[in-house]
N, C-alpha and C. Protein backbone atom coordinates (compact mmCIF):
# COMPACT_ATOMS: atom_id res chain seq x y z
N UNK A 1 179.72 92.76 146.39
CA UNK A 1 180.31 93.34 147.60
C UNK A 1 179.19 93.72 148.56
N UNK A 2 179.29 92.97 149.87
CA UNK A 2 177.92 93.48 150.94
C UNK A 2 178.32 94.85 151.15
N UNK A 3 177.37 95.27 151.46
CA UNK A 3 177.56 96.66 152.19
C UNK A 3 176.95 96.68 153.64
N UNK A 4 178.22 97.46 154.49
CA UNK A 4 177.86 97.07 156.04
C UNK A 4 176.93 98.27 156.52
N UNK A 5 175.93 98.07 156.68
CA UNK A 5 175.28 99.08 156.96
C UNK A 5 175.00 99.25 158.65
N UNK A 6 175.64 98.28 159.31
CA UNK A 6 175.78 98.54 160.71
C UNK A 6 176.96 99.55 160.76
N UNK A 7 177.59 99.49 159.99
CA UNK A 7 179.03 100.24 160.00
C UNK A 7 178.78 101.85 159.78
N UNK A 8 178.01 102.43 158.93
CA UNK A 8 177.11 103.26 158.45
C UNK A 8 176.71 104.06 159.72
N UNK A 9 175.58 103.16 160.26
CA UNK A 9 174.99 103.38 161.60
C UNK A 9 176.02 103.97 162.67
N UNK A 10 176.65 103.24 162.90
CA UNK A 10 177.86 103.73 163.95
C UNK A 10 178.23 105.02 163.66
N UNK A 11 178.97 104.93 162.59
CA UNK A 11 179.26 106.04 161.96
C UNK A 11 178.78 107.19 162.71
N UNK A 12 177.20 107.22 162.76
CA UNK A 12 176.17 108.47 162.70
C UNK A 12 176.00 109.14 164.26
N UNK A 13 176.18 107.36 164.78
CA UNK A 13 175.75 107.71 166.40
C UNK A 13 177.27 108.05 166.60
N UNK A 14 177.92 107.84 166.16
CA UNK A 14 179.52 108.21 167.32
C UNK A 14 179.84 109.38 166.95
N UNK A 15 179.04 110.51 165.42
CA UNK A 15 179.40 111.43 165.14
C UNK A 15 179.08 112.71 165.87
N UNK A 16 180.71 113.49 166.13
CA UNK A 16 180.05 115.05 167.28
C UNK A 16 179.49 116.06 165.95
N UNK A 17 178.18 116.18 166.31
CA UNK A 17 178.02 116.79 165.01
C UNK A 17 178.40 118.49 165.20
N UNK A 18 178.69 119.02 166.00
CA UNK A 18 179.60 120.72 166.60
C UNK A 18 180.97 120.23 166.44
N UNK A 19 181.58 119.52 165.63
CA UNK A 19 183.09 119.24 165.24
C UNK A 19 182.88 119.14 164.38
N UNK A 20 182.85 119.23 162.96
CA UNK A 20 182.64 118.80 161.60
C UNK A 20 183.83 118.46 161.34
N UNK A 21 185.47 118.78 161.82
CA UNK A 21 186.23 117.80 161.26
C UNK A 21 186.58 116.21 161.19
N UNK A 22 185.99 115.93 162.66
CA UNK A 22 185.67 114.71 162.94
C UNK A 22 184.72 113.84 162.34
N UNK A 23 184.00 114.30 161.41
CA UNK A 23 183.06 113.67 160.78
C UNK A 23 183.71 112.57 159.85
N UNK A 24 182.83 111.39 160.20
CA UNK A 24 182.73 110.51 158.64
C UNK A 24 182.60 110.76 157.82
N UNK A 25 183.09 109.52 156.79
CA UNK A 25 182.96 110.13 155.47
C UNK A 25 181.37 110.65 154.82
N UNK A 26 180.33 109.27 155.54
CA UNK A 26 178.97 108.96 155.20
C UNK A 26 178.63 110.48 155.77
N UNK A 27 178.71 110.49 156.89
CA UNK A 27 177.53 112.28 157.32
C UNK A 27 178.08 113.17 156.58
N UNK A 28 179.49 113.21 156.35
CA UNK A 28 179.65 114.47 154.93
C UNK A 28 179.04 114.77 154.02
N UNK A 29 179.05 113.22 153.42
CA UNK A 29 178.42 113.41 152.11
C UNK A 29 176.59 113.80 152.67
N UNK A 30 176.33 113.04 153.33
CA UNK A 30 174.56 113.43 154.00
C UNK A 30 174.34 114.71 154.06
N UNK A 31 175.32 115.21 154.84
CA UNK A 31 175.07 117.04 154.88
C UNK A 31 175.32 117.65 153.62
N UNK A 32 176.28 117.56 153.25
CA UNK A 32 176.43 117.78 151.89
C UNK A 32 175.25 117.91 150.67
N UNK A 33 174.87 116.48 151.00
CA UNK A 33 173.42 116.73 149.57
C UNK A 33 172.34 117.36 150.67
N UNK A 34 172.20 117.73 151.39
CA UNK A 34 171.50 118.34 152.25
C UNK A 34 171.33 119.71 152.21
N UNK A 35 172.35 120.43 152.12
CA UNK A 35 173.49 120.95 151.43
C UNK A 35 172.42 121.66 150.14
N UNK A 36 172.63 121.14 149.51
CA UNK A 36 172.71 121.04 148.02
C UNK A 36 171.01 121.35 147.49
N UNK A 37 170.40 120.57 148.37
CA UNK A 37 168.96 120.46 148.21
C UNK A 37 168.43 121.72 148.70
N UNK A 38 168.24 121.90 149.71
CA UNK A 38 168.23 122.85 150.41
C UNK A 38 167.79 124.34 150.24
N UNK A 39 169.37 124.48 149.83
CA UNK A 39 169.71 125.73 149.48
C UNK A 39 168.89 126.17 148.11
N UNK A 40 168.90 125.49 147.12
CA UNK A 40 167.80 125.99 145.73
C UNK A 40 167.04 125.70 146.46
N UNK A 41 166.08 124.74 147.09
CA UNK A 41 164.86 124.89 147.35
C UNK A 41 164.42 126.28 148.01
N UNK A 42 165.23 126.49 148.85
CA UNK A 42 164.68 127.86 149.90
C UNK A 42 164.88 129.02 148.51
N UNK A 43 165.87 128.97 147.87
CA UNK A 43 166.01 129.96 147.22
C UNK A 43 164.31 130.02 145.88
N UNK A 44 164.10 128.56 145.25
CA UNK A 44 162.72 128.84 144.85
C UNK A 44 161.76 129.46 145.52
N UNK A 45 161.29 128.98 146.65
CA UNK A 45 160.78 129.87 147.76
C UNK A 45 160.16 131.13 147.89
N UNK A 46 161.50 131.40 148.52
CA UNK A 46 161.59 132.71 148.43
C UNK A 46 161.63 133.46 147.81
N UNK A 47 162.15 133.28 146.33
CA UNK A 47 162.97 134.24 145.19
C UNK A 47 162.00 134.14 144.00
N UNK A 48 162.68 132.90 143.57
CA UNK A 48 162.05 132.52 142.61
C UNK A 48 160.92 132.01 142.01
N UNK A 49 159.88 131.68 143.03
CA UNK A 49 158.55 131.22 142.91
C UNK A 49 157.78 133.07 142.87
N UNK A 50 158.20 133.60 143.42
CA UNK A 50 157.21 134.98 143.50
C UNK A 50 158.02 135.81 141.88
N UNK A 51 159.14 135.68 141.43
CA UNK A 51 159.42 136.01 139.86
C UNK A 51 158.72 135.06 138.68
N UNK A 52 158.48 134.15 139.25
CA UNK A 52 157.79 133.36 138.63
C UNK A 52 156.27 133.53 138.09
N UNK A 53 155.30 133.86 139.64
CA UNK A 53 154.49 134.73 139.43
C UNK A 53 154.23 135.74 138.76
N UNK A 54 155.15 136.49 139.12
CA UNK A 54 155.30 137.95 138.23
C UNK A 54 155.05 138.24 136.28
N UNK A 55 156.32 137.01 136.47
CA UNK A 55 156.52 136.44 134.96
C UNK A 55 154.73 136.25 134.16
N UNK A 56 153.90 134.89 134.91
CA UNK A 56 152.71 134.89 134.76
C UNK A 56 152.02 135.94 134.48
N UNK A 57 151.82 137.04 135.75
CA UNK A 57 150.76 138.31 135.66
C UNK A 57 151.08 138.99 134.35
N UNK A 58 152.34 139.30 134.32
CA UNK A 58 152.57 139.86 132.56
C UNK A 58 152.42 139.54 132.03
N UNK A 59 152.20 138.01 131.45
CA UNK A 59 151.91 137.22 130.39
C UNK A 59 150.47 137.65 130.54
N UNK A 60 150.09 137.35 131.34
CA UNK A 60 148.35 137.53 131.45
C UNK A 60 148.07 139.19 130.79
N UNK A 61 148.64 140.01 131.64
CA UNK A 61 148.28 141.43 131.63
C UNK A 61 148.64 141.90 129.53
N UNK A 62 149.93 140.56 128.95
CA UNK A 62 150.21 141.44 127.59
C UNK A 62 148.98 140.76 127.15
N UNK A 63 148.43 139.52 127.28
CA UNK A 63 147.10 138.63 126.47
C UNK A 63 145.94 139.72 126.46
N UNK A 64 146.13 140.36 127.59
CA UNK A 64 144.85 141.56 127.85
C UNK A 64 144.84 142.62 126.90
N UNK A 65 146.20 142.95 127.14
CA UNK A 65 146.11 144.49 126.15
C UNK A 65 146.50 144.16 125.08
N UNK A 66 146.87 142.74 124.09
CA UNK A 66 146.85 142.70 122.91
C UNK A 66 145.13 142.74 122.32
N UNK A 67 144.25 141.95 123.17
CA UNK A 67 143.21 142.09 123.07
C UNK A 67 142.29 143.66 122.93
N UNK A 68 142.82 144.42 123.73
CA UNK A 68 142.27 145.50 123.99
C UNK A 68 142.53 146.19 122.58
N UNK A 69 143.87 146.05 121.95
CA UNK A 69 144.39 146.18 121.32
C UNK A 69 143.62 146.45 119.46
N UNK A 70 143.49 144.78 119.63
CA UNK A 70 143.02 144.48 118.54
C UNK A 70 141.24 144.79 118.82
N UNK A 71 140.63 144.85 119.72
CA UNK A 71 139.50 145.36 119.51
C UNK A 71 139.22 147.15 119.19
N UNK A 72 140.11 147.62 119.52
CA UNK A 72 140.26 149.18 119.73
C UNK A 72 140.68 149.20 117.58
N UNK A 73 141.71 148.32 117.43
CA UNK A 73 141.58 148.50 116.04
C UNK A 73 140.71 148.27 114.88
N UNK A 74 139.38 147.33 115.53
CA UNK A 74 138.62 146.76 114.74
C UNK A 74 137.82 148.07 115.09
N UNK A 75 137.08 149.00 115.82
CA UNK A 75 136.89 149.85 115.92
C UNK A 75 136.86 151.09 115.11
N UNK A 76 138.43 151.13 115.37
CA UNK A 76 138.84 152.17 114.06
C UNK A 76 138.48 152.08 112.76
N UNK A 77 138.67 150.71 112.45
CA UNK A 77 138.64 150.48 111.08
C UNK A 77 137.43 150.49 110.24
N UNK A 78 136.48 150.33 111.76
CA UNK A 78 134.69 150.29 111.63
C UNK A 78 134.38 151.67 111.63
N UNK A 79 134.92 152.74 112.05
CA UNK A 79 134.50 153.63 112.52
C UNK A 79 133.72 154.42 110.98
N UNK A 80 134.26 154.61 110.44
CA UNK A 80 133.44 155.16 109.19
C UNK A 80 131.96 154.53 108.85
N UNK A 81 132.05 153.21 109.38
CA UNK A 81 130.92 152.52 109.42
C UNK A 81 129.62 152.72 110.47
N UNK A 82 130.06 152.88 111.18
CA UNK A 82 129.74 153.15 112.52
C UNK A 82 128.83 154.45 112.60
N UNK A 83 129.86 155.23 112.01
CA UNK A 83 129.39 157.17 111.53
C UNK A 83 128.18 156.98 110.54
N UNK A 84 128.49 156.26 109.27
CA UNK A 84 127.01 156.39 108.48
C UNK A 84 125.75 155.66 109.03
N UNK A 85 126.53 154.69 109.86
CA UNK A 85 124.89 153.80 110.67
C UNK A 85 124.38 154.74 111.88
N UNK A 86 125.16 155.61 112.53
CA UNK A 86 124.42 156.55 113.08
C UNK A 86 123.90 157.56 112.53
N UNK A 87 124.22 157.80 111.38
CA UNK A 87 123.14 158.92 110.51
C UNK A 87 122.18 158.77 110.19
N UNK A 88 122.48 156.85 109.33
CA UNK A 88 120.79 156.71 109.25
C UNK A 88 119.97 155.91 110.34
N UNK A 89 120.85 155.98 111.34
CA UNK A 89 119.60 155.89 112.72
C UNK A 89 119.15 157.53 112.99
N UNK A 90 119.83 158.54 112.96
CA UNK A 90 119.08 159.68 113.09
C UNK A 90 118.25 160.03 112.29
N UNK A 91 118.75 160.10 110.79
CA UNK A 91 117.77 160.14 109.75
C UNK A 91 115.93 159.09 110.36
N UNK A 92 116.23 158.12 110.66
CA UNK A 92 115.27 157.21 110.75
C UNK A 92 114.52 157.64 112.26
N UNK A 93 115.26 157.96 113.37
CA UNK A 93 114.17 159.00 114.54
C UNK A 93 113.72 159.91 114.03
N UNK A 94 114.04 160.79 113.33
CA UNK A 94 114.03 162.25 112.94
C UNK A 94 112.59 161.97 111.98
N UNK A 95 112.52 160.89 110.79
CA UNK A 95 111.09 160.78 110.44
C UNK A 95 110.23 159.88 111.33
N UNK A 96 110.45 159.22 112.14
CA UNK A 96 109.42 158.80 113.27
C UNK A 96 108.87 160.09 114.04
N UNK A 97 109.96 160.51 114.47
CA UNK A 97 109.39 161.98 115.40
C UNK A 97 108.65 163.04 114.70
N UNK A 98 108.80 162.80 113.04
CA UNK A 98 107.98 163.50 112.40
C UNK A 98 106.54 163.17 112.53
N UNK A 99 106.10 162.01 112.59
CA UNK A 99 105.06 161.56 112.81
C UNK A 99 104.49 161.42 113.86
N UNK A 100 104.50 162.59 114.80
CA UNK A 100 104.29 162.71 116.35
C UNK A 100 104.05 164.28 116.02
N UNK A 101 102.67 164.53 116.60
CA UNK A 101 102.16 165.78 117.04
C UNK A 101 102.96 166.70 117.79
N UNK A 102 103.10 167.86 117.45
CA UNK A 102 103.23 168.53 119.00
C UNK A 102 101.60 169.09 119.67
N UNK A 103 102.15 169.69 120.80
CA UNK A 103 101.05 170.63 121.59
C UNK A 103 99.95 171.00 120.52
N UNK A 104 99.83 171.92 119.86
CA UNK A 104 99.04 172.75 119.09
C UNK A 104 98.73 171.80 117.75
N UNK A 105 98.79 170.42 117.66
CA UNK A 105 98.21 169.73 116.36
C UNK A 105 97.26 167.87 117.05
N UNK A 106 97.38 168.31 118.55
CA UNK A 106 96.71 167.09 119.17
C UNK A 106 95.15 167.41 118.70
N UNK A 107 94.78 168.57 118.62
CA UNK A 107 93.43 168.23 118.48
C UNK A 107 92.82 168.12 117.56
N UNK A 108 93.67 168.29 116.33
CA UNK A 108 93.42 167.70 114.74
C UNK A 108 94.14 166.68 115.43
N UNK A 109 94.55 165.89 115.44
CA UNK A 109 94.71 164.70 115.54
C UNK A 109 93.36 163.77 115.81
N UNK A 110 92.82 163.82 116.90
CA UNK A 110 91.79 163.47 117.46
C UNK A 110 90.30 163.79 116.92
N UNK A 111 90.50 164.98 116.43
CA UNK A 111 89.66 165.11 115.17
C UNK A 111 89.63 164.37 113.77
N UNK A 112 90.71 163.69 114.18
CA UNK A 112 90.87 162.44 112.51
C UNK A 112 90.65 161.35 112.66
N UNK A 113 91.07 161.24 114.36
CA UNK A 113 90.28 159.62 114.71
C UNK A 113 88.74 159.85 114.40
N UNK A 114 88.48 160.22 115.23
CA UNK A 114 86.69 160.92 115.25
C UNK A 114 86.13 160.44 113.72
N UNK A 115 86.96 161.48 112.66
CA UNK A 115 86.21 161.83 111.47
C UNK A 115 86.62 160.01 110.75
N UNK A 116 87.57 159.25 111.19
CA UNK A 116 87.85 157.93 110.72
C UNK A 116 86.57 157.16 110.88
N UNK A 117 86.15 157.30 112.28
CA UNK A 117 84.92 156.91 112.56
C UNK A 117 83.71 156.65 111.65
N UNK A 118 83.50 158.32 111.98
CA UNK A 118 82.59 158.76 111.64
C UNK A 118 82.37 158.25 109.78
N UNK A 119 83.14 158.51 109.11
CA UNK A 119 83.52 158.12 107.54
C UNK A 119 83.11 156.96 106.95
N UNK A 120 83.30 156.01 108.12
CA UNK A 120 82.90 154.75 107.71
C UNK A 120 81.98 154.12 108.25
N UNK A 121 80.98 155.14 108.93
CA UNK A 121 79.83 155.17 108.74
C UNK A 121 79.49 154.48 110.74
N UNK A 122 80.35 154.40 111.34
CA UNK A 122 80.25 153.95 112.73
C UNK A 122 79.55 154.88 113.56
N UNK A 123 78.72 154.08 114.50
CA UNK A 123 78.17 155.45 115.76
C UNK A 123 79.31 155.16 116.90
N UNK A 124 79.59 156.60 117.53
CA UNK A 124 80.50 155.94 118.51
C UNK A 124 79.85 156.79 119.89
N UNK A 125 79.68 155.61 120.30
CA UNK A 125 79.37 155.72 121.92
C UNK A 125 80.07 156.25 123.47
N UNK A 126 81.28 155.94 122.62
CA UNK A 126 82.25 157.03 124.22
C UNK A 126 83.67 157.08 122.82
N UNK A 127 83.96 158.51 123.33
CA UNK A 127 85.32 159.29 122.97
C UNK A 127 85.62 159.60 123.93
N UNK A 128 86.55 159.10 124.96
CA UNK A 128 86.87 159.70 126.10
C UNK A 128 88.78 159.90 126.33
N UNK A 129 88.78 161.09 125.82
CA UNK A 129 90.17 161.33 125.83
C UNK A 129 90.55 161.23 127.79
N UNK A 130 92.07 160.75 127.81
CA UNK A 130 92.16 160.70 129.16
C UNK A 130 92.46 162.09 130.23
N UNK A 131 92.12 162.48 131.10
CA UNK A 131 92.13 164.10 131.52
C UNK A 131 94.05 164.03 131.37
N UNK A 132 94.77 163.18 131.73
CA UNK A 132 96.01 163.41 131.48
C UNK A 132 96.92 162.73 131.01
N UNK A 133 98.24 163.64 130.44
CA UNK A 133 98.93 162.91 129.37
C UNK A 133 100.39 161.90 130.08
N UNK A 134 100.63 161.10 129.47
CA UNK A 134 101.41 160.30 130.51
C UNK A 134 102.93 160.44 129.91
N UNK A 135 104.00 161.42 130.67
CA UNK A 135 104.66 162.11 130.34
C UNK A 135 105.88 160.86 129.69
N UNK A 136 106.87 160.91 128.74
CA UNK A 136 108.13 159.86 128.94
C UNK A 136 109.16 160.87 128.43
N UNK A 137 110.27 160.08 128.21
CA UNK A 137 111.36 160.68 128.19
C UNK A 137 111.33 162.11 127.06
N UNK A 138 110.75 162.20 125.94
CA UNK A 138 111.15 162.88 124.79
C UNK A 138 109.47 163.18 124.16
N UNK A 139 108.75 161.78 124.38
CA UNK A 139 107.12 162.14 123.87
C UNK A 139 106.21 162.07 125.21
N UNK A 140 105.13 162.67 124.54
CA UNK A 140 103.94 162.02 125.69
C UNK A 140 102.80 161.03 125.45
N UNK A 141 102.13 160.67 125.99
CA UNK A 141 101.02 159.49 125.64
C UNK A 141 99.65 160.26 126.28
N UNK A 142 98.84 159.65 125.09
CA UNK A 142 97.34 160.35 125.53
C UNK A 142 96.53 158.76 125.33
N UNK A 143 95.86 157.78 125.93
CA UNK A 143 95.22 157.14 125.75
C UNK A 143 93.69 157.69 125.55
N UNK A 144 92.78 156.87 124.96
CA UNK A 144 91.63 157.43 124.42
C UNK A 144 91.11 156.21 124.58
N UNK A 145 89.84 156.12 125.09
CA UNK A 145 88.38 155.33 125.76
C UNK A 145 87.69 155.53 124.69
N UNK A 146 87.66 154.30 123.51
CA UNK A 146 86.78 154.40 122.46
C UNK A 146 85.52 153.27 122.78
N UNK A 147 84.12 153.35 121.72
CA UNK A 147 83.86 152.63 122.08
C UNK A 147 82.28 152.84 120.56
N UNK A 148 82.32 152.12 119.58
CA UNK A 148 82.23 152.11 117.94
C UNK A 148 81.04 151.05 117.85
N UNK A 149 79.91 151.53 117.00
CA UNK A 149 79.48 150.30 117.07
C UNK A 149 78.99 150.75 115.66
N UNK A 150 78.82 149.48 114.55
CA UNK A 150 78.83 148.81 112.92
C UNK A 150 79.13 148.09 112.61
N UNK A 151 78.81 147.63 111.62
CA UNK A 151 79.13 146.41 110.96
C UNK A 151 80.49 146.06 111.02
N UNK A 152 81.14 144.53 111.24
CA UNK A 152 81.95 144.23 111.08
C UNK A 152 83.31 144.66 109.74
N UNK A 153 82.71 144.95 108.72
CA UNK A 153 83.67 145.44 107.49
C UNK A 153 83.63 146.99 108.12
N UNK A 154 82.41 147.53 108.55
CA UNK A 154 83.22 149.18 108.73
C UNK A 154 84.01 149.12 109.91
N UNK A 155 83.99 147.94 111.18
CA UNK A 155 84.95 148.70 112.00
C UNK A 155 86.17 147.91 111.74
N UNK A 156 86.05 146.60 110.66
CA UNK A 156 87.95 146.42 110.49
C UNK A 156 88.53 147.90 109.44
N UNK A 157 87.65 148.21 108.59
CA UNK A 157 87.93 149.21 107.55
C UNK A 157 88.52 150.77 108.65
N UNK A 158 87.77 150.97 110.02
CA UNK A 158 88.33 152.07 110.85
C UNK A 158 89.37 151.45 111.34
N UNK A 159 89.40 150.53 111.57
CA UNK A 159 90.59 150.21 112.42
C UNK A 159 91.78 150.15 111.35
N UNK A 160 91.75 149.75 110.40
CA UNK A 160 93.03 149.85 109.35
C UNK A 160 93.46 151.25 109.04
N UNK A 161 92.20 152.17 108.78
CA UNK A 161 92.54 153.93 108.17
C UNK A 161 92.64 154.47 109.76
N UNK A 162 93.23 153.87 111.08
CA UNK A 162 93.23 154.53 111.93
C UNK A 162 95.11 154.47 111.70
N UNK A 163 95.18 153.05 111.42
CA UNK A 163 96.86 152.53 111.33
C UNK A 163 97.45 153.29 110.18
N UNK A 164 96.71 154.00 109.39
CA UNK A 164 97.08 154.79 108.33
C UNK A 164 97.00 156.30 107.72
N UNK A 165 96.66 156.57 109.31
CA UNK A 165 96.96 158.16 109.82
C UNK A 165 98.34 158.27 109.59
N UNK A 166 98.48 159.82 109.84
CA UNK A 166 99.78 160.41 108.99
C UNK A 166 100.57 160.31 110.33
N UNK A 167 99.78 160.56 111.48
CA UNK A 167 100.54 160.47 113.05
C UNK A 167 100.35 159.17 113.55
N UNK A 168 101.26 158.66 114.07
CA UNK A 168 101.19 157.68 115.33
C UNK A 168 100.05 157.25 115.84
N UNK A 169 98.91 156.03 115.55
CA UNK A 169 97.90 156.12 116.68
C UNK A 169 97.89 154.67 116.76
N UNK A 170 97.52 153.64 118.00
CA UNK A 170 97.75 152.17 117.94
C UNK A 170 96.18 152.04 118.76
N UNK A 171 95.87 151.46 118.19
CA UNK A 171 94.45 150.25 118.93
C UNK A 171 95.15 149.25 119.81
N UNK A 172 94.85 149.69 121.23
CA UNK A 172 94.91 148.42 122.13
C UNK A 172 93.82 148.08 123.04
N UNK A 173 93.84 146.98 123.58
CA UNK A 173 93.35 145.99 124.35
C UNK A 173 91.36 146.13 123.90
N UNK A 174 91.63 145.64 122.30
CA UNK A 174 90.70 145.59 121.76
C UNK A 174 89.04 144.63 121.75
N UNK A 175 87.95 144.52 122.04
CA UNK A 175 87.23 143.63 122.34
C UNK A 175 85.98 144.07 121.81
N UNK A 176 85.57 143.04 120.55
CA UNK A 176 84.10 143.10 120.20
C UNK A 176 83.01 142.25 120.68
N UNK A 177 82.20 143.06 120.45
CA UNK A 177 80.49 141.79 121.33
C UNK A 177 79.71 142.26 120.11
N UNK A 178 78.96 141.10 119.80
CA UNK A 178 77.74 141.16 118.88
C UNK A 178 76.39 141.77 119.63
N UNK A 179 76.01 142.34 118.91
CA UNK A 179 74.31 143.08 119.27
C UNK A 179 73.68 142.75 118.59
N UNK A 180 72.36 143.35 118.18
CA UNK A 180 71.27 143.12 117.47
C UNK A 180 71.65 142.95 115.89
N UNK A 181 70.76 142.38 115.35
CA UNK A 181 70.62 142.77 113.77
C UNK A 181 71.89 142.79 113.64
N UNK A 182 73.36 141.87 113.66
CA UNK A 182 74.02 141.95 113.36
C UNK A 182 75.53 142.99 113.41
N UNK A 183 74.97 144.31 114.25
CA UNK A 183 75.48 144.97 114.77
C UNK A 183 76.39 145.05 115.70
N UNK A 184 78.11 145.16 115.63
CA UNK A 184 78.42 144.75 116.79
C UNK A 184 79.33 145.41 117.17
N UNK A 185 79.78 145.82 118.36
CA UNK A 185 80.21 146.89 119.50
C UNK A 185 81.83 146.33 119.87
N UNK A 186 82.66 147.51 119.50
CA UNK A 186 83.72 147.66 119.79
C UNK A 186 84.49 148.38 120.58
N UNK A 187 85.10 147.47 121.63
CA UNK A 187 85.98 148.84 122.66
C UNK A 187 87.23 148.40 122.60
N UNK A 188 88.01 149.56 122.50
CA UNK A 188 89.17 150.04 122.47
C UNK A 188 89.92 150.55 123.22
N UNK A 189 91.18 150.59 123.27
CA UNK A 189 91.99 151.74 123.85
C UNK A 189 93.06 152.35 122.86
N UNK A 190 92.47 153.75 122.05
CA UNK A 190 93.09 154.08 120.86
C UNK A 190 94.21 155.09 121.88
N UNK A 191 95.80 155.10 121.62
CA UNK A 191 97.06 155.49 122.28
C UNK A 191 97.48 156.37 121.19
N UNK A 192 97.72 157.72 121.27
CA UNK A 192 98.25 158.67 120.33
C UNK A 192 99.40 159.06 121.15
N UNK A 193 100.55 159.74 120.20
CA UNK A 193 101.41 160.21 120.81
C UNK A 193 101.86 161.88 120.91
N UNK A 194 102.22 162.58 121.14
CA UNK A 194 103.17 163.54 120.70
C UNK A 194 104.17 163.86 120.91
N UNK A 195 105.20 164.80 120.58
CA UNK A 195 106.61 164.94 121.46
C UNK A 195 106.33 166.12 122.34
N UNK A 196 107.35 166.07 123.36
CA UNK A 196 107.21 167.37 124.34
C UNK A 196 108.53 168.25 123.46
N UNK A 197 107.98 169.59 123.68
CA UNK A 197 109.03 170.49 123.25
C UNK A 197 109.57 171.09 124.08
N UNK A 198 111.13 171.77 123.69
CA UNK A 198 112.06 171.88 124.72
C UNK A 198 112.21 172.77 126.52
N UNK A 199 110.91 173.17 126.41
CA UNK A 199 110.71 173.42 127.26
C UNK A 199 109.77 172.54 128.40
N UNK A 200 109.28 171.54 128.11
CA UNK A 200 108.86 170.55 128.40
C UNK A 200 109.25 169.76 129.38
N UNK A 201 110.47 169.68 128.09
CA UNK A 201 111.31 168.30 128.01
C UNK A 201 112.46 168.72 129.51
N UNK A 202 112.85 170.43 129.48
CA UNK A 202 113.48 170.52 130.80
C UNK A 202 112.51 170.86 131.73
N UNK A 203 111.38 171.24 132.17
CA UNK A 203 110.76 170.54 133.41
C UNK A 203 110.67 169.19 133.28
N UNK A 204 111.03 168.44 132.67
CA UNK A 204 110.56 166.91 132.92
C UNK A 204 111.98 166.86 133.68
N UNK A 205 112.81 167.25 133.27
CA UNK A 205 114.42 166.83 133.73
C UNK A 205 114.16 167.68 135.02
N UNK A 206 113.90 168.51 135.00
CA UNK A 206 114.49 169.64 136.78
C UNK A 206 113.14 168.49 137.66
N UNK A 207 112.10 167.95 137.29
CA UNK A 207 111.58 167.33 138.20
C UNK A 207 112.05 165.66 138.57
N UNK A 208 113.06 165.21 137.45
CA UNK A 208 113.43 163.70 138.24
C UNK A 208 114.54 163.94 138.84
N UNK A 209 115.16 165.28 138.68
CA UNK A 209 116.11 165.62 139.43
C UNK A 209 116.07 166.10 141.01
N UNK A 210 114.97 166.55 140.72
CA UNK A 210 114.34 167.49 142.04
C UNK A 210 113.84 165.99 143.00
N UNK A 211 113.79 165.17 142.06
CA UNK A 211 112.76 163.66 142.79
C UNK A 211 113.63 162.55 143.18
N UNK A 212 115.26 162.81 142.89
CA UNK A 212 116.01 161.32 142.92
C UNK A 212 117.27 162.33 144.10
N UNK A 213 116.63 163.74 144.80
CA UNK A 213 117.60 164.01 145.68
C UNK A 213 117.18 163.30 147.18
């Protein structure tokens, strides 16, 4: 069966489209699925594309706080764990900080480098403690201008019984030169520590406070 599609055409042009009773059958049905389409589309749009969204953000927002969730419980469950590994991290500052001078035991301290020296039989040519101590959060730092001269076995032998003081002391930016007769000259920068005590420790605080206004 042809189909007249000039017939169609006519149809469209002869139609008053401000009369809709007069309409053909063909523009009925045209408006109609027009109609039809339309109307859900605008309604996705408008309505339903932004519930849609919504729908999403919650999905997203429960993925979040199940997460939050389950990390907050792994937490808990650690937490006893957590408590004894911070004890024996305190336990473990608490004997480091033991091994840190205060005020009134720096100069036996420095008296043990000296006598380390001296023991193993070294002449030492400069002891030059620094005029000041270089303050940090909880200890302070005293660098020391050494400068040793003996035989190779006595100054590795000082330098080991220096690492095996009862306090804190480190050999840095170390450099030997040979001299005479085998003799040979060592300079140092021997770094001791101590802690500041609590009164110290708050002028150190009222001055970065006094310094970061």
């Amino acid at each position: 069966m042809a189909i007249d599609f000039n017939r169609y055409i006519e149809d469209f042009k002869q139609t008053n489209w401000r009369d809709p009773g007069t309409w053909a059958l063909l523009p009925k049905l045209v408006v109609l699925l027009a109609i039809l389409i339309t109307i859900p589309t605008g309604g996705f749009f408008l309505d339903t594309q932004s519930q849609l969204e919504e729908i999403e953000r919650g999905v997203q927002e429960e993925v979040k706080l199940k997460k939050e969730y389950v990390d907050k419980k792994k937490q808990a469950i650690n937490l006893d764990l957590h408590r004894q590994q911070l004890r024996e991290i305190d336990t473990q500052f608490g004997a480091l900080l033991r091994q840190l001078p205060n005020k009134s035991q720096m100069d036996a301290l420095l008296v043990d480098i000296n006598q380390a020296g001296l023991g193993r039989g070294l002449l030492f040519e400069l002891f030059k403690p620094a005029a000041a101590e270089s303050a940090r959060e909880f200890y302070a730092e005293l660098p020391i201008q050494l400068r040793v001269t003996g035989n190779y076995h006595d100054i590795g032998a000082f330098a080991s019984d220096v690492g095996r003081l009862s306090r804190i002391v480190t050999l840095n930016n170390v450099a030997i030169e040979a001299g005479k007769d085998g003799v040979l000259a060592m300079d140092a920068t021997a770094r001791t520590f101590r802690y500041l005590d609590d009164e110290e420790i708050m002028a150190q605080r009222k001055t970065k406070k006094g310094g970061n206004k």
